[in-house]
N, C-alpha and C. Protein backbone atom coordinates (compact mmCIF):
# COMPACT_ATOMS: atom_id res chain seq x y z
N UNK A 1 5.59 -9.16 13.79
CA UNK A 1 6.73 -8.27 13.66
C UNK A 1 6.18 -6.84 13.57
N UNK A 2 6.64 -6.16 14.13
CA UNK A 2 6.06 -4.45 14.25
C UNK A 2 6.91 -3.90 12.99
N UNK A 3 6.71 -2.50 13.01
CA UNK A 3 7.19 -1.61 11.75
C UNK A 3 8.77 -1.54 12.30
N UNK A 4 9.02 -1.20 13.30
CA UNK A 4 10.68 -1.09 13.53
C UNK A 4 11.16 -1.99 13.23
N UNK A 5 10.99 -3.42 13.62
CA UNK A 5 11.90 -4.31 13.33
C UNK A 5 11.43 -5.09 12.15
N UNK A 6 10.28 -4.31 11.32
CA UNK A 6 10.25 -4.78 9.85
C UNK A 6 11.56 -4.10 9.09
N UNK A 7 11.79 -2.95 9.53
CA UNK A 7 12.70 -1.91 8.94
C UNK A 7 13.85 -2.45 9.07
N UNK A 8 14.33 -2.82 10.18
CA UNK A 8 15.61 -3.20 10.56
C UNK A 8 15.75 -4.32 9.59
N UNK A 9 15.58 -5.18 9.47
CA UNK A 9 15.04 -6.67 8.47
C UNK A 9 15.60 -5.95 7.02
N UNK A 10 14.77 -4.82 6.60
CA UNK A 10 14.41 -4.77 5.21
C UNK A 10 16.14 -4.27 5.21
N UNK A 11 16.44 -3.14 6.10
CA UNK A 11 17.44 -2.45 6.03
C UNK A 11 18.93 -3.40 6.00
N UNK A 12 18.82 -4.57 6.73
CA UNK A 12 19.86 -5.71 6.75
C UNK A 12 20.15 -6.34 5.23
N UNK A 13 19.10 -6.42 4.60
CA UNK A 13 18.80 -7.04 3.57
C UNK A 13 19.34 -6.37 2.37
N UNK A 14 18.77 -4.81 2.66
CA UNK A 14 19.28 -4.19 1.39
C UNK A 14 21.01 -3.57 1.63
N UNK A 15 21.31 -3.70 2.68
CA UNK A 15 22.59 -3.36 2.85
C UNK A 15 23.73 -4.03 2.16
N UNK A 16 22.92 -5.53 1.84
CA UNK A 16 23.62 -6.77 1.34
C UNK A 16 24.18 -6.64 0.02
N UNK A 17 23.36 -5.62 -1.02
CA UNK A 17 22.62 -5.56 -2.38
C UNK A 17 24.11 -4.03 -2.37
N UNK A 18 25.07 -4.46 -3.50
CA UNK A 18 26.04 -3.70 -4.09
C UNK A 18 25.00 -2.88 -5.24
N UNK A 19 24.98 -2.01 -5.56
CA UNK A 19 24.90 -1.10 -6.67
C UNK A 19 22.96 -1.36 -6.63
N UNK A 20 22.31 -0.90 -6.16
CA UNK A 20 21.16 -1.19 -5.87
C UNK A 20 20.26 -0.81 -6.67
N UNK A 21 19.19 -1.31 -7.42
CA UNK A 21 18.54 -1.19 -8.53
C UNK A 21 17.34 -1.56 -8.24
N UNK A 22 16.14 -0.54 -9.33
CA UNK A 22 14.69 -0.68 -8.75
C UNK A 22 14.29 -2.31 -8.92
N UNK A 23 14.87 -3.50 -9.57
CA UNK A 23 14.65 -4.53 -9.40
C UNK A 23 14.88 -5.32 -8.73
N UNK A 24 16.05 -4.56 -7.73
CA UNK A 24 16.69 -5.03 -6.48
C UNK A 24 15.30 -4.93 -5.61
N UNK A 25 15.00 -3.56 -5.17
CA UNK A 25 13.65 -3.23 -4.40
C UNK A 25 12.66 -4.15 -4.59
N UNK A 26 12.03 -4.62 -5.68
CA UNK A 26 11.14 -5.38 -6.20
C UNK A 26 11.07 -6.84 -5.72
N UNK A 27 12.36 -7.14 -5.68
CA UNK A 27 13.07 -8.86 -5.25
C UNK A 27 12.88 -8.80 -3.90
N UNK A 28 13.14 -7.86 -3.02
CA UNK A 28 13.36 -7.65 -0.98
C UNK A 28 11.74 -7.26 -1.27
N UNK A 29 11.17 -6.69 -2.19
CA UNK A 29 9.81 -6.36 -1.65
C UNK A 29 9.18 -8.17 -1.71
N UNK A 30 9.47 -8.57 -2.56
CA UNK A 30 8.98 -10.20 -2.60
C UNK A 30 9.37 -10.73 -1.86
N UNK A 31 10.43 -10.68 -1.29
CA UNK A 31 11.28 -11.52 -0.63
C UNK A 31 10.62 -11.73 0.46
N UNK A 32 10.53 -9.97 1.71
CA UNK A 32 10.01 -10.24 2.73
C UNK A 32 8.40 -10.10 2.90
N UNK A 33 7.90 -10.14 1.74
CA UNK A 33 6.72 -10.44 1.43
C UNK A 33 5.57 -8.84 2.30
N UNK A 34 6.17 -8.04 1.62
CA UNK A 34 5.59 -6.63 2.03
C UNK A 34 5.62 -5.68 0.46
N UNK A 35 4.77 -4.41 0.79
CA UNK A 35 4.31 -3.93 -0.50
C UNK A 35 5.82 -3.12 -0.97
N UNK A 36 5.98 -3.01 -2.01
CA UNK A 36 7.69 -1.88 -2.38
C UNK A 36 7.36 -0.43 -1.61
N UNK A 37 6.11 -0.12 -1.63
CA UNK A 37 6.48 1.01 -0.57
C UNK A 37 6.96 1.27 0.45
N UNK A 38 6.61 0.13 1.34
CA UNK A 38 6.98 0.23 2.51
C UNK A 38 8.75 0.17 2.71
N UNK A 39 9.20 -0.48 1.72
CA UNK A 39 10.42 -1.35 1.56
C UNK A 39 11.20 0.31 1.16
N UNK A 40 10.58 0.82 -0.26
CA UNK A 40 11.27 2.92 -0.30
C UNK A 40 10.88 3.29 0.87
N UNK A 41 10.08 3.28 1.98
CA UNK A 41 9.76 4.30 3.10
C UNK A 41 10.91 3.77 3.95
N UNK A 42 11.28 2.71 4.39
CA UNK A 42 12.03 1.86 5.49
C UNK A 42 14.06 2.11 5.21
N UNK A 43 14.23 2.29 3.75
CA UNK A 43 15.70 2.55 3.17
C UNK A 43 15.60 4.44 3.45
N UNK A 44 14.54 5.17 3.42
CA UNK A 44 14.86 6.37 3.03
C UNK A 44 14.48 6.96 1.07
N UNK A 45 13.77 6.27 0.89
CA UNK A 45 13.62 6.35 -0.46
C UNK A 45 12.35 6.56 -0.80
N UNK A 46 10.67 6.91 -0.13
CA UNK A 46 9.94 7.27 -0.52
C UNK A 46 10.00 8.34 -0.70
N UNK A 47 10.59 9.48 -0.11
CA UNK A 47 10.18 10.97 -0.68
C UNK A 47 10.51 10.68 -1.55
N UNK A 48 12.00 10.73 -2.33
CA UNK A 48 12.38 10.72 -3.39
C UNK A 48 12.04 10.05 -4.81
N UNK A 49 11.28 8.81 -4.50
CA UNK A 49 10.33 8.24 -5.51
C UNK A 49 9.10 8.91 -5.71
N UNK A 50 8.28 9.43 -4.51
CA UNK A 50 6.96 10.18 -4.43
C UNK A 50 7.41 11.24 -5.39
N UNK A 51 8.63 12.04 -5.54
CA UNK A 51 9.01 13.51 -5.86
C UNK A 51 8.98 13.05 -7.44
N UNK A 52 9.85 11.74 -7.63
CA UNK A 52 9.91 11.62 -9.16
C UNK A 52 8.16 11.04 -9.70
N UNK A 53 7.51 10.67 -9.29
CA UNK A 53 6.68 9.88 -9.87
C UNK A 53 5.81 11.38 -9.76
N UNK A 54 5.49 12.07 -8.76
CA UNK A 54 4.54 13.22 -8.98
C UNK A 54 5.21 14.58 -10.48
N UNK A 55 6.33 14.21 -10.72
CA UNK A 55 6.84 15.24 -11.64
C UNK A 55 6.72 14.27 -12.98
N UNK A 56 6.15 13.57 -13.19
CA UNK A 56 5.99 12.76 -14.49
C UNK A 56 4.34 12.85 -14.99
């Protein structure tokens, strides 16, 4: 499976997930058996984790 249609996958998956929570991420990162980064880079959510975790 290439990176696009890993994305598409992850993106189907989390679309599923009402009110979405970092343990939600954690569960699709297990799920489709890939690291949670990739899983924040693929939704649109690594800058915004990179931004909070570098200001801590």
């Amino acid at each position: 499976m290439n990176y696009n249609e890993l994305c598409k996958k992850i993106n189907f998956e989390f679309r599923k997930i009402k009110d979405p929570k970092l343990k939600d991420l954690q569960k699709l990162s297990k799920k489709l058996d890939v690291d949670i980064s990739i899983v924040r880079d693929c939704i649109g959510l690594k800058d915004e984790y990179d931004f909070l975790i570098d200001n801590d």
